[in-house]
Protein backbone atom coordinates (compact mmCIF):
# COMPACT_ATOMS: atom_id res chain seq x y z
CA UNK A 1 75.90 107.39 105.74
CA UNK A 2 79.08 106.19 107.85
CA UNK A 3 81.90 107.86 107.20
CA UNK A 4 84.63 105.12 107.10
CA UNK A 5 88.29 107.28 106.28
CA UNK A 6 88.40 110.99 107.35
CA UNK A 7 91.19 113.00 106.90
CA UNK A 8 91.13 116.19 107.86
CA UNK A 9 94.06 119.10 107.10
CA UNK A 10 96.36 116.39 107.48
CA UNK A 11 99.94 116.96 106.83
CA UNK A 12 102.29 114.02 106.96
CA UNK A 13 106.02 113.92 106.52
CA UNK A 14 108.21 110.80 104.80
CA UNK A 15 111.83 111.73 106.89
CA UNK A 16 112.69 115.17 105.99
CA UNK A 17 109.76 115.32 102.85
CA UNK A 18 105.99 116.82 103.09
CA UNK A 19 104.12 114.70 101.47
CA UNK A 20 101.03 116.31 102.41
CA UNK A 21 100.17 119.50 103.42
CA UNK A 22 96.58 120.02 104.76
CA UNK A 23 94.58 116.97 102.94
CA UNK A 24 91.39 116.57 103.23
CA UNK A 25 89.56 113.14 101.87
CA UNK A 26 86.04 111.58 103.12
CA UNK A 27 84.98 108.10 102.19
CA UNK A 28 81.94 106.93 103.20
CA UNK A 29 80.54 103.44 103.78
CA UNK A 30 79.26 101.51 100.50
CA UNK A 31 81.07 104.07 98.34
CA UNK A 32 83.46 101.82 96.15
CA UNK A 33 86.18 104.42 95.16
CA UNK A 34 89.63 104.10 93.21
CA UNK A 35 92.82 107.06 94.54
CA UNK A 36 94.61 106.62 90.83
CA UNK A 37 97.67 108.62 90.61
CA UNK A 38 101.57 108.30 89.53
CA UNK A 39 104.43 107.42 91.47
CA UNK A 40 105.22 110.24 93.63
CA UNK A 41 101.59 111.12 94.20
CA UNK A 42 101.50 110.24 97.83
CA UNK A 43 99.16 106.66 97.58
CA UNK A 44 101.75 105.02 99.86
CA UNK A 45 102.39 107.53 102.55
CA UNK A 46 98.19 107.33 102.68
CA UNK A 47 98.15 103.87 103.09
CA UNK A 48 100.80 103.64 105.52
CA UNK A 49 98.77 106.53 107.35
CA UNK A 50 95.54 104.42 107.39
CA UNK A 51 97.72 101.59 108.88
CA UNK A 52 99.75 103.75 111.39
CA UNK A 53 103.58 102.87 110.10
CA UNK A 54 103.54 106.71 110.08
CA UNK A 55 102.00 109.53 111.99
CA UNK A 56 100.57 112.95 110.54
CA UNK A 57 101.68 116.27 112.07
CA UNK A 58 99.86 116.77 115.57
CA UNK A 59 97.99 120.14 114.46
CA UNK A 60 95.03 121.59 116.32
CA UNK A 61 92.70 121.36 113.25
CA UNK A 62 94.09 118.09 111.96
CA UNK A 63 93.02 114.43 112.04
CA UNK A 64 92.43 111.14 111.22
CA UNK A 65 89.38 109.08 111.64
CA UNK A 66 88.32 106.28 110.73
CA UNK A 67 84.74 104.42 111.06
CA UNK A 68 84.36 107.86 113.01
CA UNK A 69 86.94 106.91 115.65
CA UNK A 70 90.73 108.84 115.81
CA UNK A 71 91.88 106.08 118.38
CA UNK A 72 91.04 102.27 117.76
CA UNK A 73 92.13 98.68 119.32
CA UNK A 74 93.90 97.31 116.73
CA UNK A 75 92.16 94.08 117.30
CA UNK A 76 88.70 95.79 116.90
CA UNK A 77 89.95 97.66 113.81
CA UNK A 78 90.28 94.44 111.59
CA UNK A 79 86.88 93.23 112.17
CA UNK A 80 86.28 97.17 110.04
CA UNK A 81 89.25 97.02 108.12
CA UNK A 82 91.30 95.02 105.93
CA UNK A 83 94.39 96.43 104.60
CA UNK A 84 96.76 94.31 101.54
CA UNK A 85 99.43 96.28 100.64
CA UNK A 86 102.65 95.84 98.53
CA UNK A 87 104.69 96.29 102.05
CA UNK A 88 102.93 93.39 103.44
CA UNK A 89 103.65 90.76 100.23
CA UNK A 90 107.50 91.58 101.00
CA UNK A 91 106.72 90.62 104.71
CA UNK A 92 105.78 87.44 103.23
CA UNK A 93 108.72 86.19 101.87
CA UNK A 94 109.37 83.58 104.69
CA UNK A 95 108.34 80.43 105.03
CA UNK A 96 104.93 80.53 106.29
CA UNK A 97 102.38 77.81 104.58
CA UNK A 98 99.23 79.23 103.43
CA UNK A 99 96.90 78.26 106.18
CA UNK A 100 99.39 80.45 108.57
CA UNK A 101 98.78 83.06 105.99
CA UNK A 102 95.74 83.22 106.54
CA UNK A 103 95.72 82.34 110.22
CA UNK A 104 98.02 85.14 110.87
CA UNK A 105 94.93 87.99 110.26
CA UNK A 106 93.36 86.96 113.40
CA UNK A 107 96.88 88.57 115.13
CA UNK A 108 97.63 91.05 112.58
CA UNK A 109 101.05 89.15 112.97
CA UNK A 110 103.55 88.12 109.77
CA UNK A 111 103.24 83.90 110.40
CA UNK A 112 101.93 82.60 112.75
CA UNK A 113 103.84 82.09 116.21
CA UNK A 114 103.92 79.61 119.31
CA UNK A 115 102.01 81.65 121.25
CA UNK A 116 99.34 82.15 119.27
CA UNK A 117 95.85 80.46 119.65
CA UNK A 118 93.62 78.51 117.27
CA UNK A 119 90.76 76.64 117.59
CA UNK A 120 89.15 74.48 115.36
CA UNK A 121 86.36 77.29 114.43
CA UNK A 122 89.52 79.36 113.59
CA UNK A 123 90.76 76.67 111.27
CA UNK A 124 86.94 75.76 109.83
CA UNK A 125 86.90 79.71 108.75
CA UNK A 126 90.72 79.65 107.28
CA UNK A 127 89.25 77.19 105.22
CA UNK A 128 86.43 78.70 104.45
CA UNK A 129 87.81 81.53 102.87
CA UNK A 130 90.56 79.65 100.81
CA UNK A 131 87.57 77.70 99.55
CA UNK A 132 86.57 80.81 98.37
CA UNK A 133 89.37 82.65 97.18
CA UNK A 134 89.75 79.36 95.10
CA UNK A 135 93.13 78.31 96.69
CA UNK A 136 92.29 75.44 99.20
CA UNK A 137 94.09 73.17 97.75
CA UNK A 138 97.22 74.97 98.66
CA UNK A 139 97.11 75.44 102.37
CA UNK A 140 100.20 73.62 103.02
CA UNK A 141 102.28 75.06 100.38
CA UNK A 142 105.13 77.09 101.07
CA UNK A 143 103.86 81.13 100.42
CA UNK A 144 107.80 81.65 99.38
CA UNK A 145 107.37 79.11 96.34
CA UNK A 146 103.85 80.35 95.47
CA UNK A 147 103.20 82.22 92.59
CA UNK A 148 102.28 85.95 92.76
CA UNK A 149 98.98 85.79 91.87
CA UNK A 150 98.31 82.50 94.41
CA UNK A 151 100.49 85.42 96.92
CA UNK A 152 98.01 87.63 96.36
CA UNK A 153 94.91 85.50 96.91
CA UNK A 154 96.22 84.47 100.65
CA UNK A 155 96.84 88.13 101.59
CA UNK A 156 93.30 89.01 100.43
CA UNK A 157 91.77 85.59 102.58
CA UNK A 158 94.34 86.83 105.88
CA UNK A 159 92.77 89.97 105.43
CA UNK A 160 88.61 89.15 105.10
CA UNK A 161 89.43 86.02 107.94
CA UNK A 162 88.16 89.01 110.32
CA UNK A 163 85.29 89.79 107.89
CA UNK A 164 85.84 93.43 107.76
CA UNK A 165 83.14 95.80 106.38
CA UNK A 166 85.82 97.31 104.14
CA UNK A 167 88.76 96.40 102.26
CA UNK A 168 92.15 98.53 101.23
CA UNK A 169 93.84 97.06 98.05
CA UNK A 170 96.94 98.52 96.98
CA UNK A 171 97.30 97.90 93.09
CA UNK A 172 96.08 94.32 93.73
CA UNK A 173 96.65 93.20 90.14
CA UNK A 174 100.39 94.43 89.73
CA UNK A 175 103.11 91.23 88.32
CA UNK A 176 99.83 89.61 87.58
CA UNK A 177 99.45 87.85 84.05
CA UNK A 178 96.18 88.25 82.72
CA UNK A 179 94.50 85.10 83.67
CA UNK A 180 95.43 86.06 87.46
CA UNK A 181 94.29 89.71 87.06
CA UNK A 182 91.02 89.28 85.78
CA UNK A 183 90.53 86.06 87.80
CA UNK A 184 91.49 88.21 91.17
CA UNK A 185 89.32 91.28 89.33
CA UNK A 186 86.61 88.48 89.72
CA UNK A 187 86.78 88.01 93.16
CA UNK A 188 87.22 91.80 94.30
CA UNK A 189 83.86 92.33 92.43
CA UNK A 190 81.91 89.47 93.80
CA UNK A 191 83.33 90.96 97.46
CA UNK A 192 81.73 94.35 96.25
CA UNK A 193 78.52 92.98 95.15
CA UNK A 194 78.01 91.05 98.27
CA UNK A 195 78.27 94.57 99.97
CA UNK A 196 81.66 95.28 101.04
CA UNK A 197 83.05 98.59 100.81
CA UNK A 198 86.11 98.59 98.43
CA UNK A 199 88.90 101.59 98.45
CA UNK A 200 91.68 100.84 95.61
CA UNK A 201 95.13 102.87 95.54
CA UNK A 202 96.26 102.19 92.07
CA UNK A 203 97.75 104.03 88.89
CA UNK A 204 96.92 101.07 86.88
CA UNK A 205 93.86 102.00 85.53
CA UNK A 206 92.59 98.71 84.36
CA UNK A 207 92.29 97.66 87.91
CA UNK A 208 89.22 99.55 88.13
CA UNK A 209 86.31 97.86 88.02
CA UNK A 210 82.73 98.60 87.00
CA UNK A 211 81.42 98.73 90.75
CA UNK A 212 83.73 101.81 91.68
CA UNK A 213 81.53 104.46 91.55
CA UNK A 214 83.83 107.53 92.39
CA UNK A 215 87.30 108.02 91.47
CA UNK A 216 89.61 110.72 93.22
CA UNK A 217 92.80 111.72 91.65
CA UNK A 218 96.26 112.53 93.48
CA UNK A 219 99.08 114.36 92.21
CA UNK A 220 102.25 115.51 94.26
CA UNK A 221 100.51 115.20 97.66
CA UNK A 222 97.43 116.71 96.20
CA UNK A 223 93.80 115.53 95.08
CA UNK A 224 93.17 117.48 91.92
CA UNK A 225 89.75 115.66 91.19
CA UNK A 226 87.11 113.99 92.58
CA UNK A 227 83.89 112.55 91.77
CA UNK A 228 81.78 110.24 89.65
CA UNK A 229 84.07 107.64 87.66
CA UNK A 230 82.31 108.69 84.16
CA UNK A 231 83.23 112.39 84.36
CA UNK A 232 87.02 112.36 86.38
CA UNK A 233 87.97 109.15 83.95
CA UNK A 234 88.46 111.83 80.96
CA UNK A 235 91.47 111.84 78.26
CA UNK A 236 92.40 115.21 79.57
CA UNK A 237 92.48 114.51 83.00
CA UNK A 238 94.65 111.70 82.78
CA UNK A 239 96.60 113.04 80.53
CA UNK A 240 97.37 116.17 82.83
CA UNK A 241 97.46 113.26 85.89
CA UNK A 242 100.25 111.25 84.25
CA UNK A 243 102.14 114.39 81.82
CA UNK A 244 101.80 112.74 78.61
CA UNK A 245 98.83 112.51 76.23
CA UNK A 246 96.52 109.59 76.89
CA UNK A 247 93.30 108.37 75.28
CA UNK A 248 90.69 106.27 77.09
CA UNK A 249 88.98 103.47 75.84
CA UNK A 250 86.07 101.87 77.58
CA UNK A 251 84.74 98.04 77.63
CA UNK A 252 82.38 96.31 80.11
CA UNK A 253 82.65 98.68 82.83
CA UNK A 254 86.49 98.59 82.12
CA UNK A 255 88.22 100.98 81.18
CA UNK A 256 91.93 101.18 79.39
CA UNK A 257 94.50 103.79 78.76
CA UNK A 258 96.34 103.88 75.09
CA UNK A 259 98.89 106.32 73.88
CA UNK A 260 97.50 109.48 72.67
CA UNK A 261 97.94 111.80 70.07
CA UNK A 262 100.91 114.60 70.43
């Protein structure tokens, strides 16, 4: 099976902090997996590793690969990889419409810009995938005056306009009320079931859904579990993961953390 994100003895600094020192993770292809862990655990400086905003240490024994490749054409990448992170929302807060939202994916680009090509195929896609994501009717709107969860849906259509094998979603349902989340919950599972490879950074552990099969957790830089969902999803794990007692409960494939006992 593919290996799709390597990392091997990486060690990666934010300024004059070590975030991490020698990780190691392997995902492969088709394995839907959440990284849950708290703030501080390190889930941005790996996303921002997998997108290249930072560099890890240059050590002989050290790397990064991903879809088996250390070096890619960024233009090549997308069709593999589709990243939405909470960095790239903020980008957002312009005034690009939603079809340039969505545009904008086939140039990796924040709007879309003079110089920049479309065709009517690009356009018949675009359109294609808003149908989808349920938010066609809103291609002309303004992204600054949409709400979050209509924000979120156009980030998730710029990144699949490239139809990428596998998709990155950092905490996808955060700010969302609950119609939104488990309407946008909806449409990452149908996206799973039609065979594309999900990885979700989170610490909300509700985001989860019932087609993750493995669950890795981080803590201060470090992964200290990893494996099947059923047995690393545990009251004692989590409570150790997040320093205060916490009792899982389970539902449809969902599960939810409560307050546990002292």
């Amino acid at each position: 099976m593919q290996k799709i994100i390597e990392l091997r003895n990486v060690t990666a600094y934010r300024g004059d902090n070590c975030v991490f020192r020698n990780l190691s993770l392997e995902i492969a292809s088709g394995q839907n997996t959440a990284i849950l862990g708290p703030n501080g655990a390190g889930k941005t400086t790996l996303l921002k590793l997998l997108t290249r905003d930072i560099y890890p240490v240059d050590t002989e024994d050290g790397y990064i690969r991903l879809f088996g490749r250390e070096r890619w054409n960024v233009w090549e990448l997308r069709r593999h990889l589709g990243i939405v992170s909470h960095d790239l929302q903020r980008e957002y807060a312009g005034h690009a419409t939603g079809m340039n939202v969505i545009l904008s994916g086939y140039y990796s680009s924040v709007d879309v810009w003079a110089h920049q090509q479309f065709g009517a195929a690009h356009k018949d896609r675009a359109l294609r995938v808003m149908a989808l994501l349920g938010v066609a009717a809103l291609k002309d709107k303004l992204y600054a005056t949409m709400s979050t969860g209509e924000q979120r849906r156009f980030l998730l259509g710029r990144a699949l306009i490239n139809e990428p094998d596998t998709l990155v979603l950092d905490e996808p349902t955060s700010g969302l009320d609950l119609k939104a989340c488990f309407q946008y919950l909806d449409l990452v599972r149908g996206l799973m079931q039609t065979g594309k490879t999900l990885v979700l950074v989170t610490h909300h552990i509700h985001e989860i859904p019932p087609e993750i099969t493995r669950v890795v957790l981080m803590k201060r830089g470090e992964i200290v579990a990893d494996g099947e969902k059923s047995a690393v999803l545990t009251d004692d794990n989590l409570s150790e993961l997040f320093d205060t007692p916490v009792e899982l409960l389970q539902a449809n494939g969902f599960y939810q953390a409560l307050p546990g006992s002292r």
